[in-house]
Protein backbone atom coordinates (compact mmCIF):
# COMPACT_ATOMS: atom_id res chain seq x y z
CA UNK A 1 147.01 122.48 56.93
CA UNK A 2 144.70 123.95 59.51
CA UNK A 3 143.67 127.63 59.37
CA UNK A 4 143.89 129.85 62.30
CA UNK A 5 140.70 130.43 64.19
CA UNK A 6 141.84 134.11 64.69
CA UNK A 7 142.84 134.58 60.86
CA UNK A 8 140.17 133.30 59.74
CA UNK A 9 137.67 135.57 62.04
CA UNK A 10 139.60 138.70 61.22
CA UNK A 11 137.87 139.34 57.74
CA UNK A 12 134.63 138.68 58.71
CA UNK A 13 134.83 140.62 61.21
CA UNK A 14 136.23 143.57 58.80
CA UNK A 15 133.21 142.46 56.52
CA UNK A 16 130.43 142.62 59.25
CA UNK A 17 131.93 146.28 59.69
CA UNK A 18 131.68 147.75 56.02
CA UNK A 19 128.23 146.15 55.78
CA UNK A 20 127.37 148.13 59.21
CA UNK A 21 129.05 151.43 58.15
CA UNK A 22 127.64 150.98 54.57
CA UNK A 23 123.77 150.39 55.41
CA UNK A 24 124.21 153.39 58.20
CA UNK A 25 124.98 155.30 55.07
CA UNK A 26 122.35 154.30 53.44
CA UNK A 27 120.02 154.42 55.86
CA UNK A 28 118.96 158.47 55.99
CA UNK A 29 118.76 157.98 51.97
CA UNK A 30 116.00 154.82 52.06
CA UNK A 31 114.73 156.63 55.51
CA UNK A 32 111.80 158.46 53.71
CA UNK A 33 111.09 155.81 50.83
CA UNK A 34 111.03 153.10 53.77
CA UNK A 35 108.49 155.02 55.44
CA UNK A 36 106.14 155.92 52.55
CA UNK A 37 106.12 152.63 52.26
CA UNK A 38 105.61 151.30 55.61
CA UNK A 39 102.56 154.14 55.26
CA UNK A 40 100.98 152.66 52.11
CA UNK A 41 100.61 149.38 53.73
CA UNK A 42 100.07 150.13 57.46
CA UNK A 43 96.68 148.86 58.63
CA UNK A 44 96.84 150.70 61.69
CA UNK A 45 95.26 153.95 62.18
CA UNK A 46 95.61 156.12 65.44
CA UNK A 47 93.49 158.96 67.52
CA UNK A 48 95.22 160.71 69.12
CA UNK A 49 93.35 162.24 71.87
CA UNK A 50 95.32 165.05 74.14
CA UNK A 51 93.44 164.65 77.05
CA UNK A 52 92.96 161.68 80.28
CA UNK A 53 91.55 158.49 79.48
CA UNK A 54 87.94 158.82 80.83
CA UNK A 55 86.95 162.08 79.98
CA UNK A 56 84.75 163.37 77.23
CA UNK A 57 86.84 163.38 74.07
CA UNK A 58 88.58 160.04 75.08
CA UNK A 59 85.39 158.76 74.85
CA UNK A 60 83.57 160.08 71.71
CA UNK A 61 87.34 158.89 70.07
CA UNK A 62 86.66 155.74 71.28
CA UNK A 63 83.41 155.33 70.14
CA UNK A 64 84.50 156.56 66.91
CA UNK A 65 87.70 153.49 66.82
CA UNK A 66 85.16 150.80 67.06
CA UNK A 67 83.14 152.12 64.43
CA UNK A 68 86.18 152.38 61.80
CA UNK A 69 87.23 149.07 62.54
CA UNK A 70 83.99 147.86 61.93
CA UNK A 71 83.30 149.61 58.56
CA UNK A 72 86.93 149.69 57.13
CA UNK A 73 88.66 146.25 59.01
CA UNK A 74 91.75 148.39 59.73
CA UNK A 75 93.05 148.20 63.09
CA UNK A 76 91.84 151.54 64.95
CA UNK A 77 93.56 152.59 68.58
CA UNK A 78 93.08 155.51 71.00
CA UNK A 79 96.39 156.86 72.61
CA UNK A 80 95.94 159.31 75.25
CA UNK A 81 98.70 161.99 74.95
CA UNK A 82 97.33 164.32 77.68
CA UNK A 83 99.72 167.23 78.94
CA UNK A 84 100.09 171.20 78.61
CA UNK A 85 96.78 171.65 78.09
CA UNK A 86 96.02 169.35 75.56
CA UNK A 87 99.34 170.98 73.57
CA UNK A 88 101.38 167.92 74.13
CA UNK A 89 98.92 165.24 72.27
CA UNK A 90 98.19 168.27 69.64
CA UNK A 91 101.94 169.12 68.58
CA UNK A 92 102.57 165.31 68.66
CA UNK A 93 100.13 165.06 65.75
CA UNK A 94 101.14 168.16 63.94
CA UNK A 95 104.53 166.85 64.19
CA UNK A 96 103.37 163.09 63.02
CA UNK A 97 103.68 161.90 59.34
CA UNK A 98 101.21 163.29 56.79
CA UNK A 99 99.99 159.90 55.19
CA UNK A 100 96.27 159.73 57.09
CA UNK A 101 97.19 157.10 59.72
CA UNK A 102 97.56 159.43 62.53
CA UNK A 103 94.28 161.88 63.76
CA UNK A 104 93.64 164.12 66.55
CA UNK A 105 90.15 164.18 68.62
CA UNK A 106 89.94 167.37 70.22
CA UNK A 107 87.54 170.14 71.45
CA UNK A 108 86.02 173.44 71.02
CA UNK A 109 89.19 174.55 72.98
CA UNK A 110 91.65 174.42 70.18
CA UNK A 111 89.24 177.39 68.59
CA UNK A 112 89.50 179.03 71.90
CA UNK A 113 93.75 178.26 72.34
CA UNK A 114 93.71 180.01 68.68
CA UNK A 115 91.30 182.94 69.53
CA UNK A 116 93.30 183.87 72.50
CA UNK A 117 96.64 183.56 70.75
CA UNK A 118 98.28 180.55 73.18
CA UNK A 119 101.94 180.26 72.73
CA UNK A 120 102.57 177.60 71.23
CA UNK A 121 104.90 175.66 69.41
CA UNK A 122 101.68 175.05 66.39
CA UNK A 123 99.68 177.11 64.88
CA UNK A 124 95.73 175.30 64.68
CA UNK A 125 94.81 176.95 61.20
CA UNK A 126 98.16 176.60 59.65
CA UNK A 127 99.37 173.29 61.00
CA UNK A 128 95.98 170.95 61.52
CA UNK A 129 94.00 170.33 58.75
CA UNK A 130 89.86 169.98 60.62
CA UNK A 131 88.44 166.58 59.13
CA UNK A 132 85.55 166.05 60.63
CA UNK A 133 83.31 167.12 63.11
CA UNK A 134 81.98 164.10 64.71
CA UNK A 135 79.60 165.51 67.18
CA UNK A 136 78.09 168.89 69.13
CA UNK A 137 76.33 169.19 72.41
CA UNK A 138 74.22 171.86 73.88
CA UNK A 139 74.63 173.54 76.85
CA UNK A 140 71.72 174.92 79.19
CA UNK A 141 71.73 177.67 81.12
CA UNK A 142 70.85 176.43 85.06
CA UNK A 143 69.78 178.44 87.23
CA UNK A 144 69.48 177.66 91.57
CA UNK A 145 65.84 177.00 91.87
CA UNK A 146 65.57 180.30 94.53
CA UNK A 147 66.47 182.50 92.28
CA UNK A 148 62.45 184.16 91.12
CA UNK A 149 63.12 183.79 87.45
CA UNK A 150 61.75 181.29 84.78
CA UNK A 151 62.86 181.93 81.68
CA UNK A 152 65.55 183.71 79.87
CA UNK A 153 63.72 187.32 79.78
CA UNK A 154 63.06 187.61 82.88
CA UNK A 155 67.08 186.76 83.69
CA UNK A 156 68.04 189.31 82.16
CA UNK A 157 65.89 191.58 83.59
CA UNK A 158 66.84 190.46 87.36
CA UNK A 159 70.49 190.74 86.20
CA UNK A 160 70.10 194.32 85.13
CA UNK A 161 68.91 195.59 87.94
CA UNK A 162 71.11 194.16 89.79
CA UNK A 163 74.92 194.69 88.11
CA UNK A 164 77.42 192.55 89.53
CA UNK A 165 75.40 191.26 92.38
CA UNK A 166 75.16 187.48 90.94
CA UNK A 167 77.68 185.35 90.44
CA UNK A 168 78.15 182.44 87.59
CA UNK A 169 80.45 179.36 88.22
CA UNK A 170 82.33 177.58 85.53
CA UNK A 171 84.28 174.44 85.67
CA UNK A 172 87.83 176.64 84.91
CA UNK A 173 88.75 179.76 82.93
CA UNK A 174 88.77 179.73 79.23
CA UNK A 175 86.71 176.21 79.01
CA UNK A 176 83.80 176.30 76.69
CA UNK A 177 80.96 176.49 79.28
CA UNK A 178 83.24 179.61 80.58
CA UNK A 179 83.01 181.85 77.26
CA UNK A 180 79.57 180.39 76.39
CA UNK A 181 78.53 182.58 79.25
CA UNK A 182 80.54 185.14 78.42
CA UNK A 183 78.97 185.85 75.40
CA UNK A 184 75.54 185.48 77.31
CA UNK A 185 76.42 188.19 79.52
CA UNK A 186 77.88 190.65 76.13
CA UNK A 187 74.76 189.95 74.05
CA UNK A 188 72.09 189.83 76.95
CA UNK A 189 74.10 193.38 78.51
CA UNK A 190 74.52 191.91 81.81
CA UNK A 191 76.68 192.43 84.47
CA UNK A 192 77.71 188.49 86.34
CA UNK A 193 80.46 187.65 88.50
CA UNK A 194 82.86 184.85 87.16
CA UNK A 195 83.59 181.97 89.49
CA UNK A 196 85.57 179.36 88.02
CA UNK A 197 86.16 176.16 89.70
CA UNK A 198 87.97 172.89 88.82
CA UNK A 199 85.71 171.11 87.32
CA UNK A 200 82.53 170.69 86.05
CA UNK A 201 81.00 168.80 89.18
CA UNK A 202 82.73 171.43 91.87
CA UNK A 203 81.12 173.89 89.43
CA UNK A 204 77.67 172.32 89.14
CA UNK A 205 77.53 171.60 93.52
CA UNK A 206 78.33 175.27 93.68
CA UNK A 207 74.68 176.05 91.97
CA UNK A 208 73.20 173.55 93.86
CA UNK A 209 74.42 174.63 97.10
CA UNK A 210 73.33 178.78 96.31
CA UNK A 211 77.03 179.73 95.94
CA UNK A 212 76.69 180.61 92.53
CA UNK A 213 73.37 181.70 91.07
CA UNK A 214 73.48 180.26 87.30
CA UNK A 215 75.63 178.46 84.82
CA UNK A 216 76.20 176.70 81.28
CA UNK A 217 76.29 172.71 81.69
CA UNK A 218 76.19 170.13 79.43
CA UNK A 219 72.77 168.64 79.03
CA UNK A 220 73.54 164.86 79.78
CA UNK A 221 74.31 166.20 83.72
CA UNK A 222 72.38 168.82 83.65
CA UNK A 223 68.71 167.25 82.82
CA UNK A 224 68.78 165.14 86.05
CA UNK A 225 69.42 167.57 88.31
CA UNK A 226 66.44 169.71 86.39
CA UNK A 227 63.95 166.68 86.61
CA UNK A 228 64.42 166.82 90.48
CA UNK A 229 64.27 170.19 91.12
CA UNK A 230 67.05 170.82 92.14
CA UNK A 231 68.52 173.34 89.49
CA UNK A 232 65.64 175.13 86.66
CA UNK A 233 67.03 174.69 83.35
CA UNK A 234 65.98 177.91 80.80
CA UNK A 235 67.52 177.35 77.80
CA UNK A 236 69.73 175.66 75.36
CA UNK A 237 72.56 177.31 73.56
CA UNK A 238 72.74 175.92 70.84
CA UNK A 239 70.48 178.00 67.97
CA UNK A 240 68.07 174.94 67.31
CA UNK A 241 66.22 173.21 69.95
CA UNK A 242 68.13 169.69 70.73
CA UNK A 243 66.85 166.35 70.34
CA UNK A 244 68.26 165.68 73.77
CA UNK A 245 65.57 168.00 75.68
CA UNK A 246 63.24 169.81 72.78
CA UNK A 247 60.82 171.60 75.40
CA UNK A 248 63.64 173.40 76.51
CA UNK A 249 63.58 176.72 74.10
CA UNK A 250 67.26 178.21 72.48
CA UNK A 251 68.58 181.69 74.12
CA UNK A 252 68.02 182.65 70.76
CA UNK A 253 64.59 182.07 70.33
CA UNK A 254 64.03 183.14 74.43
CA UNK A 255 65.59 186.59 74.28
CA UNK A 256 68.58 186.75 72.69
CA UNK A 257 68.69 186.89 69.09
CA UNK A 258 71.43 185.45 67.33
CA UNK A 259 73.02 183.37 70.49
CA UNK A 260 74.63 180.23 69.58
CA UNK A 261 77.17 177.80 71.22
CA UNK A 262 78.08 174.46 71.65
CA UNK A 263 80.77 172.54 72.82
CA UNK A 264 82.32 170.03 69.84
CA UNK A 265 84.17 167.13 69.16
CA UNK A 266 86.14 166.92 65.76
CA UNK A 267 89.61 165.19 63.87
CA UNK A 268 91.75 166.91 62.32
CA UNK A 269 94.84 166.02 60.75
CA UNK A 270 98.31 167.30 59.58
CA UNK A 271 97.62 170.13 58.05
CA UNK A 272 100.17 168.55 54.89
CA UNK A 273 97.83 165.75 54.60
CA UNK A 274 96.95 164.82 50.48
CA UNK A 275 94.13 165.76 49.68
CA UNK A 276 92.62 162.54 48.60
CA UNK A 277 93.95 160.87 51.58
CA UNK A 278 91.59 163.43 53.44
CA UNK A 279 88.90 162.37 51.19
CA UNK A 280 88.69 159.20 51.77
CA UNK A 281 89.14 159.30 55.67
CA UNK A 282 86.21 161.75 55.55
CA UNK A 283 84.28 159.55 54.13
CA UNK A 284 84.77 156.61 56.12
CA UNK A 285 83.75 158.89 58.64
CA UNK A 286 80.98 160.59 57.62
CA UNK A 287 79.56 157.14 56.73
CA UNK A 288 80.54 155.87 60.43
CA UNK A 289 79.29 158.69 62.13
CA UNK A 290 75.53 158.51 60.16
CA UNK A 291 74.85 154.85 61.18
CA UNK A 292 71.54 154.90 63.33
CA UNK A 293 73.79 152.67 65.90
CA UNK A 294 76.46 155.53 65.69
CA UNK A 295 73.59 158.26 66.44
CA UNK A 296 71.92 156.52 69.51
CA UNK A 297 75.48 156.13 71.37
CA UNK A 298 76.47 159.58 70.66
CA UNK A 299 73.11 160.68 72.06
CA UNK A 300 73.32 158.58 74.95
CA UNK A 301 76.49 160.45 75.94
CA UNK A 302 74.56 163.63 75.52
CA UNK A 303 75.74 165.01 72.03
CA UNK A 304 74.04 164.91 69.07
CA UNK A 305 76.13 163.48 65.48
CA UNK A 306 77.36 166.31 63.04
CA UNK A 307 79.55 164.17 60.53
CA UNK A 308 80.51 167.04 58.17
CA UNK A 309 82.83 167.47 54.99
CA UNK A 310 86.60 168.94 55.74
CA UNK A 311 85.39 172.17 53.98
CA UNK A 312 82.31 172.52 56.62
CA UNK A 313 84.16 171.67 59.52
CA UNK A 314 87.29 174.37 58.76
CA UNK A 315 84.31 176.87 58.11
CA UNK A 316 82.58 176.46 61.32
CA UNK A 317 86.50 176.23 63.08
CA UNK A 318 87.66 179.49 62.00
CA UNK A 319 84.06 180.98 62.32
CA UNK A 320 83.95 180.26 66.19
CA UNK A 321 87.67 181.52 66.35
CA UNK A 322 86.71 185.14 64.93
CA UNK A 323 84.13 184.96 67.78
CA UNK A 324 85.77 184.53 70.04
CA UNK A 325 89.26 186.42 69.32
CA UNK A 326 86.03 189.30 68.93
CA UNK A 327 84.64 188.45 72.36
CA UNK A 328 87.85 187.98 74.47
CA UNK A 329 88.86 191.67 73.13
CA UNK A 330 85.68 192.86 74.01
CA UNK A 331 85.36 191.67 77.08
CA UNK A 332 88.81 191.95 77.73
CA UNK A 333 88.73 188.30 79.14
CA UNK A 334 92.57 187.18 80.22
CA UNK A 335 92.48 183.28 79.88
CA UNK A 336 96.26 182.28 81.68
């Protein structure tokens, strides 16, 4: 006798269902073991950098993908998560699975976000743990070629006697060039009108152009403007004369004892991370980071390599947040 079609369809339909209800059951149960193991054998590891493809730290975290693919064979991608400030691509790693496969390339602005107590939905030193620094630049300290100074001494001295009569342009308010000068102005006693612009270049044409008098830039734009005289370069900031231009003296050696900035570019992850996951990531960087290929790029893009342990990076992290949470309420600086 022939079966009905319908009959027939009826309990395996029934069946499809209890399988479908059964594995949704199951599903938030096997939802973390599925992962750990989709973790342990993932090849893919991702930067996460919070900021525009093109700029800086897009492209240090770049560099930095094609040298872990080369020394570890894993598959290494940049994803640009910009937004917020940089908070967006931040929380999205903080948020992000603690198993080593996702980083975060930021800046000396997360210390800054932390110093001046940004509301936000992470906290940097409880919820990112630093991994590495991968690199630091200089800045020097430009001055417009009119202005009858030469070095850092006599700066100061044609700043003092004339309080608030000069004005300093930065490329936006709370950036690093920004409090780099600030603290310039607090050690050296000065008094310098703030000008902040939106950008570096706006910021840079300003000093060219005799609207501003002086500013912090980054060596790798500032050194060609210096070699045609069209800006004079005094200084570096950094507390050891860089590689990049070592006739230039520090502010520290120059006149102001103890001066020292830079701007940075480091990974951090989850701040849950294992511990031995972080160990091995750190030195797969480290080792990446100290190849002579590794150094000559970095310096090309006008930063030298740093390629520190977890331990030395979180030092130097909440070191330049004490200074400057110190200088902001000094200062009384408001960075919104």
């Amino acid at each position: 006798m022939r079966q009905d079609k319908n009959s027939s369809a009826a309990p395996r339909r029934a069946d499809a269902r209890r399988r479908t209800v059964l594995k949704a059951a199951l599903l938030p149960a096997l939802g973390p073991v599925a992962r750990a193991a989709r973790a342990q054998g993932s090849n893919l590891l991702k930067i996460v950098a919070p900021y525009e493809p093109g700029g800086s730290a897009d492209i240090i975290a770049r560099g930095v993908s094609k040298w872990l693919t080369e020394q570890t064979g894993r598959t290494v991608i940049v994803q640009n998560r910009s937004g917020a400030g940089a908070a967006l691509g931040t929380q999205i790693v903080v948020n992000s699975p603690p198993d080593g496969n996702t980083l975060l390339m930021h800046t000396g602005t997360l210390a800054v976000e932390a110093a001046a107590g940004e509301k936000t939905a992470y906290d940097p030193r409880k919820d990112l743990a630093p991994l590495c620094m991968v690199a630091k630049g200089a800045f020097t300290l430009l001055v417009n070629p009119k202005l009858p100074v030469h070095n850092v001494r006599e700066l100061i001295a044609y700043c003092r006697a004339r309080p608030g009569k000069l004005n300093y342009a930065s490329s936006g308010i709370g950036t690093s060039v920004h409090l780099s000068m600030e603290l310039f102005k607090s050690m050296a006693g000065i008094d310098v009108v703030h000008i902040p612009y939106r950008g570096g270049a706006p910021s840079l044409n300003a000093v060219l152009a005799g609207e501003a008098e002086l500013m912090m830039n980054p060596i790798v734009t500032a050194k060609p403007f210096a070699q045609a005289g069209r800006v004079r370069a005094l200084a570096v900031t950094t507390n050891t004369r860089s590689s990049l231009w070592p006739e230039l003296p520090t502010i520290d050696e120059a006149g102001v004892p103890g001066y020292n900035t830079a701007v940075w570019y480091g990974l951090s992850v989850p701040a849950a991370t294992p511990a031995d996951v972080m160990a091995k990531l750190s030195a797969e960087l480290r080792a990446a980071v100290a190849l002579p290929s590794s150094k000559t790029w970095l310096m090309s893009k006008g930063v030298e390599a740093v390629g520190d342990t977890p331990a030395e990076f979180k030092a130097k992290f909440n070191e330049e947040i004490d200074i400057w949470a110190a200088l902001i309420k000094k200062s009384h600086l408001v960075l919104r």
